[in-house]
C-alpha atoms as a PDB file:
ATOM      1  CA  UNK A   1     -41.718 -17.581  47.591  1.00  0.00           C
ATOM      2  CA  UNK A   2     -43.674 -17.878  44.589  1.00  0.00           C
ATOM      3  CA  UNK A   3     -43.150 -17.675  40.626  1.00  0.00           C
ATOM      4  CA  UNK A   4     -46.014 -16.021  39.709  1.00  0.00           C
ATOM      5  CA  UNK A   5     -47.745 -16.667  35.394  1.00  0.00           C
ATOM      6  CA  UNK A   6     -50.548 -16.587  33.522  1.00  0.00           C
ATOM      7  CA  UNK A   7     -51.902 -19.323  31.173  1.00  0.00           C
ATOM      8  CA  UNK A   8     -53.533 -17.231  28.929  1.00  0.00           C
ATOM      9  CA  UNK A   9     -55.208 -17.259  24.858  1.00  0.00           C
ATOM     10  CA  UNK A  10     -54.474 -14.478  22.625  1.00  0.00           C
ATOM     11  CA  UNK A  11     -57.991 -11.754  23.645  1.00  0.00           C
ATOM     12  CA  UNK A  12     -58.526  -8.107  21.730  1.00  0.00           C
ATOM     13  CA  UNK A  13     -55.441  -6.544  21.298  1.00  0.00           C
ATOM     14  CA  UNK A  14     -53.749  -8.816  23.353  1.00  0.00           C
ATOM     15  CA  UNK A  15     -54.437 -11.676  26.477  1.00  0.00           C
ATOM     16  CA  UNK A  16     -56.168 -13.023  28.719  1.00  0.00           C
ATOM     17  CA  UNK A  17     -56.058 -16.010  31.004  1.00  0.00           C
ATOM     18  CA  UNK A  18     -56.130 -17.332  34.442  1.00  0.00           C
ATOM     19  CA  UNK A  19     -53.427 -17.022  37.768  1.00  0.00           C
ATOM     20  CA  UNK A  20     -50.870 -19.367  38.364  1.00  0.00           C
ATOM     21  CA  UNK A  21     -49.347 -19.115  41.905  1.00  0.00           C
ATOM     22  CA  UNK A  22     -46.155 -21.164  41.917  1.00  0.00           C
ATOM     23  CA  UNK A  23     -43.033 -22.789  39.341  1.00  0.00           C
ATOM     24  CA  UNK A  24     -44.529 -20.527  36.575  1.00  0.00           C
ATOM     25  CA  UNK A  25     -41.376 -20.144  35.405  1.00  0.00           C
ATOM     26  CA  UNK A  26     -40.496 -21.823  31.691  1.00  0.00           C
ATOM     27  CA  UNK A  27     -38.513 -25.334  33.727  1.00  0.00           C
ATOM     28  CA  UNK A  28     -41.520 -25.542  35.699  1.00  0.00           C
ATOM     29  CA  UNK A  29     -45.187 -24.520  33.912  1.00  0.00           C
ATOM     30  CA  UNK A  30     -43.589 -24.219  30.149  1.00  0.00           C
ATOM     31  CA  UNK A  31     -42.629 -27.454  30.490  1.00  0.00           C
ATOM     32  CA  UNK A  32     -46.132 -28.806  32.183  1.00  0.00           C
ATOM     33  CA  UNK A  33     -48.073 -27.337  29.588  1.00  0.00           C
ATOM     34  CA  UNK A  34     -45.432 -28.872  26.771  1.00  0.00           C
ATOM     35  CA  UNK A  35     -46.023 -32.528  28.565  1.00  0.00           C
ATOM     36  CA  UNK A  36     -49.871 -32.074  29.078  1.00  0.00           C
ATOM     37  CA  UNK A  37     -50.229 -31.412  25.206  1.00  0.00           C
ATOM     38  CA  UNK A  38     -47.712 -34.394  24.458  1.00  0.00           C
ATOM     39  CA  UNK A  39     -48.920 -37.291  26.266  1.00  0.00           C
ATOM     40  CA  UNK A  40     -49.312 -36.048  29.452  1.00  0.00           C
ATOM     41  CA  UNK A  41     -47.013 -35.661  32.843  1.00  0.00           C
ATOM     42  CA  UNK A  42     -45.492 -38.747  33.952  1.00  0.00           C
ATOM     43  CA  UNK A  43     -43.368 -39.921  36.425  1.00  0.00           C
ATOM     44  CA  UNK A  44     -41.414 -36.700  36.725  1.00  0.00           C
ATOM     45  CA  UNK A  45     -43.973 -35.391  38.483  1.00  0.00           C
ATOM     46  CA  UNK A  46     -45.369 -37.604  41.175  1.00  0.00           C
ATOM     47  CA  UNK A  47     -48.633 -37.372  42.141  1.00  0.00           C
ATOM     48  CA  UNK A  48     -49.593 -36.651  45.882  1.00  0.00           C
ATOM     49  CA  UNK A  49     -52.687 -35.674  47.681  1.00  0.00           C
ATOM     50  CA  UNK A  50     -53.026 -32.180  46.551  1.00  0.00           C
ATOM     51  CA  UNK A  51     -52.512 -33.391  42.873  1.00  0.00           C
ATOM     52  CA  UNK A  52     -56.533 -33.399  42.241  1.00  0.00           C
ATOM     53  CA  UNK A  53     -55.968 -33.358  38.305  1.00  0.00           C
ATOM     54  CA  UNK A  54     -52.236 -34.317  37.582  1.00  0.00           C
ATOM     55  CA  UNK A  55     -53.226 -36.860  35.075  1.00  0.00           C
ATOM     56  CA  UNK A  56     -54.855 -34.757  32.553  1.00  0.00           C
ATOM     57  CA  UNK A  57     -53.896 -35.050  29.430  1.00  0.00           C
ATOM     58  CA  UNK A  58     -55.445 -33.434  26.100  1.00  0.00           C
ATOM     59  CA  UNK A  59     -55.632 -33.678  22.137  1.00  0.00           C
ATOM     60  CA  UNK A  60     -55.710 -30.118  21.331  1.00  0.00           C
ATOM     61  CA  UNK A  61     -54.776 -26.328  23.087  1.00  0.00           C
ATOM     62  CA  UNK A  62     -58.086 -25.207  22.815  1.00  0.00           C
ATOM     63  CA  UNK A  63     -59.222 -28.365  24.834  1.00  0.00           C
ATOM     64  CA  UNK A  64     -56.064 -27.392  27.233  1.00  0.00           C
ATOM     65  CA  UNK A  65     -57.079 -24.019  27.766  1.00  0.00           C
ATOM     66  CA  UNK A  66     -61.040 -25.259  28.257  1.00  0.00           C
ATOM     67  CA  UNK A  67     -59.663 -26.807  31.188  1.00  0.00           C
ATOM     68  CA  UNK A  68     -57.136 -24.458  32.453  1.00  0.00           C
ATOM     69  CA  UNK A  69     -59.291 -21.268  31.887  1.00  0.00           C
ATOM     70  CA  UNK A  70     -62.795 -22.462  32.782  1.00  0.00           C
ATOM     71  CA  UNK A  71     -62.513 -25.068  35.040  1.00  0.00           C
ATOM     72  CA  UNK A  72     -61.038 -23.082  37.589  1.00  0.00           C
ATOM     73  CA  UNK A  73     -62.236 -19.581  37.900  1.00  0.00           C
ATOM     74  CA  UNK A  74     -60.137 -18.471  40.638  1.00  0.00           C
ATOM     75  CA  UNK A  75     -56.280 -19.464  39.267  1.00  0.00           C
ATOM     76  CA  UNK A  76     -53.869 -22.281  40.083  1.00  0.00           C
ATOM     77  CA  UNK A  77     -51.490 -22.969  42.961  1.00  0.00           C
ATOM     78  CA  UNK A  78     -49.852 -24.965  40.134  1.00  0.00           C
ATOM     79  CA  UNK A  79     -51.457 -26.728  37.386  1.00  0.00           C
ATOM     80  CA  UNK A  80     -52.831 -29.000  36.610  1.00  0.00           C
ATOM     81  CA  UNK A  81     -53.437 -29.856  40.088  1.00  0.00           C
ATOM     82  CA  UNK A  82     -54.725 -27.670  42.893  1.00  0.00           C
ATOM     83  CA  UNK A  83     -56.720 -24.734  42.547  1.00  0.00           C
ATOM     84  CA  UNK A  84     -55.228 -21.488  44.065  1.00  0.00           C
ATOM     85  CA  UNK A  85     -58.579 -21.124  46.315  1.00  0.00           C
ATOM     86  CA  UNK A  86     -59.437 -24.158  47.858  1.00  0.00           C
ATOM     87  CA  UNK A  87     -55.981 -25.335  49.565  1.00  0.00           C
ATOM     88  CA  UNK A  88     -54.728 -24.762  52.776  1.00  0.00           C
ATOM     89  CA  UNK A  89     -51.503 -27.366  53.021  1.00  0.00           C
ATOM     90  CA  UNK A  90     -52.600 -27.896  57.091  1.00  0.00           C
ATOM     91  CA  UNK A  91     -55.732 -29.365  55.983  1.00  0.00           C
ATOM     92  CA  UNK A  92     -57.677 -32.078  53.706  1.00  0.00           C
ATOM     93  CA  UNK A  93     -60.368 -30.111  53.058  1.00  0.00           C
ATOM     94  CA  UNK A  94     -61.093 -27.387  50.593  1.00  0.00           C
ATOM     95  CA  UNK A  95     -61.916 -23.883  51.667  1.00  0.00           C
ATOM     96  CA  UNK A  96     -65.226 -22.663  52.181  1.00  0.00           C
ATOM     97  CA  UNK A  97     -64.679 -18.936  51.025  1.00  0.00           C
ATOM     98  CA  UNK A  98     -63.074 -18.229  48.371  1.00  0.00           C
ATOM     99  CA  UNK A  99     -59.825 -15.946  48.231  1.00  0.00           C
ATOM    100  CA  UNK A 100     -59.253 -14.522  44.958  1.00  0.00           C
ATOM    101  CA  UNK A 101     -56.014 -14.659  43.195  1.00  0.00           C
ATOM    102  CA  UNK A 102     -53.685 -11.796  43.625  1.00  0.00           C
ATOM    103  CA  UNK A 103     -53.958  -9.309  40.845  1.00  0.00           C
ATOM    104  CA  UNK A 104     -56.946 -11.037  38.875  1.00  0.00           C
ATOM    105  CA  UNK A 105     -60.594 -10.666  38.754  1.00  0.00           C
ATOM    106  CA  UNK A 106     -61.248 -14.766  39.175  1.00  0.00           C
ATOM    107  CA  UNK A 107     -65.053 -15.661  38.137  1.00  0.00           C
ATOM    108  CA  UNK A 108     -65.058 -16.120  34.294  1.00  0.00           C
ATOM    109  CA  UNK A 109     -61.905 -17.982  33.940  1.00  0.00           C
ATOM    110  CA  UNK A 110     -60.207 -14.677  32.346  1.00  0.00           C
ATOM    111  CA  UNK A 111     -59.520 -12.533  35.197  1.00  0.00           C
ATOM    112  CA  UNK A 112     -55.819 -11.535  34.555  1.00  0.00           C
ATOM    113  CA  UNK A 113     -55.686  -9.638  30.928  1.00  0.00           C
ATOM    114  CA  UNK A 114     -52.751  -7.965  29.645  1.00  0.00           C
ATOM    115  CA  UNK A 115     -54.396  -4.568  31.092  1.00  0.00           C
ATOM    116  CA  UNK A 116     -55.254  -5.314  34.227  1.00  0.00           C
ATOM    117  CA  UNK A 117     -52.560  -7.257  35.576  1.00  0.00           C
ATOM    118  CA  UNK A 118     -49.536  -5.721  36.707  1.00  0.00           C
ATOM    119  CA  UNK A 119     -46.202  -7.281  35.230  1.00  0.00           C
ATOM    120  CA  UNK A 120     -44.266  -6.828  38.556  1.00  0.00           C
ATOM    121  CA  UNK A 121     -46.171  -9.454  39.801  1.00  0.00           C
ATOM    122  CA  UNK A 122     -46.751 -11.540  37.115  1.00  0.00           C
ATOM    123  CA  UNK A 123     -42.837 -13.156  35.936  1.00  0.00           C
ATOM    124  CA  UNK A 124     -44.063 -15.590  33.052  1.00  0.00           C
ATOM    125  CA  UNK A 125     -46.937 -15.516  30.792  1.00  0.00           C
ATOM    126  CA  UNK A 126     -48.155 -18.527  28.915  1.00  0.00           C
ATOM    127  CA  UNK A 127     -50.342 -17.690  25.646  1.00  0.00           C
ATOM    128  CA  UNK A 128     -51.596 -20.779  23.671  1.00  0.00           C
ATOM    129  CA  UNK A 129     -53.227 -20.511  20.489  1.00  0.00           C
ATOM    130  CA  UNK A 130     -52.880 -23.009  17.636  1.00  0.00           C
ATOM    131  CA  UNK A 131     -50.051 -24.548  17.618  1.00  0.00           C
ATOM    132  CA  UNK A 132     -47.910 -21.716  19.057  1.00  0.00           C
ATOM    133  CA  UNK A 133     -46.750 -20.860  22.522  1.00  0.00           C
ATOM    134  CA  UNK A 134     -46.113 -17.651  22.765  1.00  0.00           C
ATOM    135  CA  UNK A 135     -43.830 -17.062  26.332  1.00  0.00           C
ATOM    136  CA  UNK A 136     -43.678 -13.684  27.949  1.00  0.00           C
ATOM    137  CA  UNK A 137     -41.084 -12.656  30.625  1.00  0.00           C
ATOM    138  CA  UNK A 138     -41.317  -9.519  32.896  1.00  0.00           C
ATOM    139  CA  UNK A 139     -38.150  -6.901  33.295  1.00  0.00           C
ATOM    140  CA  UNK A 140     -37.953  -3.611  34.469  1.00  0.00           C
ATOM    141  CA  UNK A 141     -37.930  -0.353  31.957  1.00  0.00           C
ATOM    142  CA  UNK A 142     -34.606   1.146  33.347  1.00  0.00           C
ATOM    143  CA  UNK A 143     -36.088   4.731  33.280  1.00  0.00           C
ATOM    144  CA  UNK A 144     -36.881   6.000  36.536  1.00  0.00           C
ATOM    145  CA  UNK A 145     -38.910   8.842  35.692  1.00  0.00           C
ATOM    146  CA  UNK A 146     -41.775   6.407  34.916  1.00  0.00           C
ATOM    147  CA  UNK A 147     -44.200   5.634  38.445  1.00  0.00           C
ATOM    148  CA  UNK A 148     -43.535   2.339  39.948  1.00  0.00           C
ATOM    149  CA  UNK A 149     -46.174   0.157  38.522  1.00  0.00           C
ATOM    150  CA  UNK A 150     -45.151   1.535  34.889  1.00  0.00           C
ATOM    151  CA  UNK A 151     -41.537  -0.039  35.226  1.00  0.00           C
ATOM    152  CA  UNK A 152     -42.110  -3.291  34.700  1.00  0.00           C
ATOM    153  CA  UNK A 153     -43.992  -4.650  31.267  1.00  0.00           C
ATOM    154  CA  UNK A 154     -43.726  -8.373  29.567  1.00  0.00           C
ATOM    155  CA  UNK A 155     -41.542  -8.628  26.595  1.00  0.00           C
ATOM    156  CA  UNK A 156     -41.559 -12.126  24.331  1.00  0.00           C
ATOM    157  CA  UNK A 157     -38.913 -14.414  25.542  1.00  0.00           C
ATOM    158  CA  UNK A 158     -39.711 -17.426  22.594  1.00  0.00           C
ATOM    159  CA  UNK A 159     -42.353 -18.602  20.125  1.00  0.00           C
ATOM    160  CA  UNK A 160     -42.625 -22.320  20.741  1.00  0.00           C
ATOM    161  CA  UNK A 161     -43.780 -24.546  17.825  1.00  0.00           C
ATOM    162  CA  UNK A 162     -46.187 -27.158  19.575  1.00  0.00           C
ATOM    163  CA  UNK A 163     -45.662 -29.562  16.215  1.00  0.00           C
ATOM    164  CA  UNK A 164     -41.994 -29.040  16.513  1.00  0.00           C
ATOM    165  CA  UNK A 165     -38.995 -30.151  18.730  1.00  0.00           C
ATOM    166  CA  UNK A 166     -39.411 -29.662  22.641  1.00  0.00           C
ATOM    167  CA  UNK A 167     -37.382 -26.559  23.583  1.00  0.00           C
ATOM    168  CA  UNK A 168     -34.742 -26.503  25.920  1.00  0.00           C
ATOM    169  CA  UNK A 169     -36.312 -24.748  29.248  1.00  0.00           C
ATOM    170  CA  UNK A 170     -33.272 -24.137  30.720  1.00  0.00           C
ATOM    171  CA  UNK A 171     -31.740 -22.208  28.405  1.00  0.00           C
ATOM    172  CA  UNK A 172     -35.024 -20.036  27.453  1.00  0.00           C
ATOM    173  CA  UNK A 173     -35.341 -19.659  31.405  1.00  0.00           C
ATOM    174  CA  UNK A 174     -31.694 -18.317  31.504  1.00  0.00           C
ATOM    175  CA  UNK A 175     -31.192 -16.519  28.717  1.00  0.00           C
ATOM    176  CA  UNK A 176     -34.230 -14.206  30.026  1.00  0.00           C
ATOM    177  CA  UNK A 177     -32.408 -13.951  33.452  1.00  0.00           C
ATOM    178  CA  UNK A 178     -29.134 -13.161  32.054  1.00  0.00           C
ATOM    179  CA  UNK A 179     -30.926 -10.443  29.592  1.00  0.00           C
ATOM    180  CA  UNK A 180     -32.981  -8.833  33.068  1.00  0.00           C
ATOM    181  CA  UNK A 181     -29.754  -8.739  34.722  1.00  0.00           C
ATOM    182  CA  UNK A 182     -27.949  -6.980  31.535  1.00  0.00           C
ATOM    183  CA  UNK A 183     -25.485 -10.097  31.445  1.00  0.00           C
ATOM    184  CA  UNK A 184     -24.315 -12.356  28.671  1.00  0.00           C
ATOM    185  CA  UNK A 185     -25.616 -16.219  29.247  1.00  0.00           C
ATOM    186  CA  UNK A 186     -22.197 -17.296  30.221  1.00  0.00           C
ATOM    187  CA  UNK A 187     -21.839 -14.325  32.619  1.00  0.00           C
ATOM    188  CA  UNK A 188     -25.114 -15.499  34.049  1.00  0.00           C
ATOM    189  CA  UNK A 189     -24.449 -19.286  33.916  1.00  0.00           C
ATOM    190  CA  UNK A 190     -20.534 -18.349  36.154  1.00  0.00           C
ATOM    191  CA  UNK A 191     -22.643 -15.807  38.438  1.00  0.00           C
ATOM    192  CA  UNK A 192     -25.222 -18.154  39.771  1.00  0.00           C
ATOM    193  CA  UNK A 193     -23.468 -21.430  39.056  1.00  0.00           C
ATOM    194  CA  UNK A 194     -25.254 -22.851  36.286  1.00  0.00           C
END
């Protein structure tokens, strides 16, 4: 099971980025992208063999998205460290073709945009631009009459400062849940034992 995102920079009328496969929710790659821009990931995330660029670190978000958005054309299994295309878990070695990331174009580092990838399968977007993360979330448009692929659609879950105080993932993370599920937080938090 994956956790599907986007790291993305604001692009026309609205974004575009690259494919993250896994933890894309806000715990997991909100909170990456927060460390990477303040100091870099430490200990909390232990580096193993797949982790082929866990020690990145860098100054500004334009520098961040550079390397997130260039580097690697094809999307993430989970940045910073393996590329979505090249790892196979069984083996050491990267892949010789290249699979392409689901729902984005790969190639120019912008393949997912706000119009060509579908919300359904993308839960948490990631736009960087200043000093601003912007965080998207997907629900579902509760009107049935729409076609399937129209009933899902990103809405803005939180504008981080980058200059400010680190937010508290969790609660971000679960106050989006509990609004998708039409619950209050505490419902949520006594529902799923949080």
């Amino acid at each position: 099971m994956s956790t599907r995102g986007v790291i993305a920079k604001p692009y026309a009328d609205g974004w575009a980025g690259t494919y993250q496969h896994f933890d894309s929710y806000p715990t997991g790659l909100g909170k990456k992208l927060w460390a990477i821009l303040h100091g870099g990931l430490g200990s909390e995330y232990p580096q193993n063999a797949r982790d082929c660029h866990l020690n990145v670190q860098f100054a500004t978000v334009d520098e961040l998205l550079a390397f997130a958005l260039d580097f690697e054309h094809g999307g993430w299994s989970s940045f910073p460290s393996c590329c979505y295309h090249h790892w196979r878990p069984e083996e050491d070695e990267p892949l010789t073709e290249l699979i392409q990331a689901p729902c984005c174009g790969g190639g120019d580092g912008m393949g997912c945009t706000e119009e060509t990838c579908d919300p359904l399968m993308l839960e948490w977007v990631y736009i960087l631009s200043g000093q601003t993360m912007t965080v998207l979330g997907h629900y579902s448009i509760p009107d049935e009459t729409v076609s399937y692929r129209s009933r899902y659609a990103h809405r803005v879950v939180a504008q981080v400062d980058l200059a400010g105080a680190e937010p508290d993932w969790q609660l971000m993370q679960d106050e989006h849940s509990a609004a998708r599920e039409g619950m209050t937080l505490e419902e949520y938090r006594v529902a799923y034992a949080r």
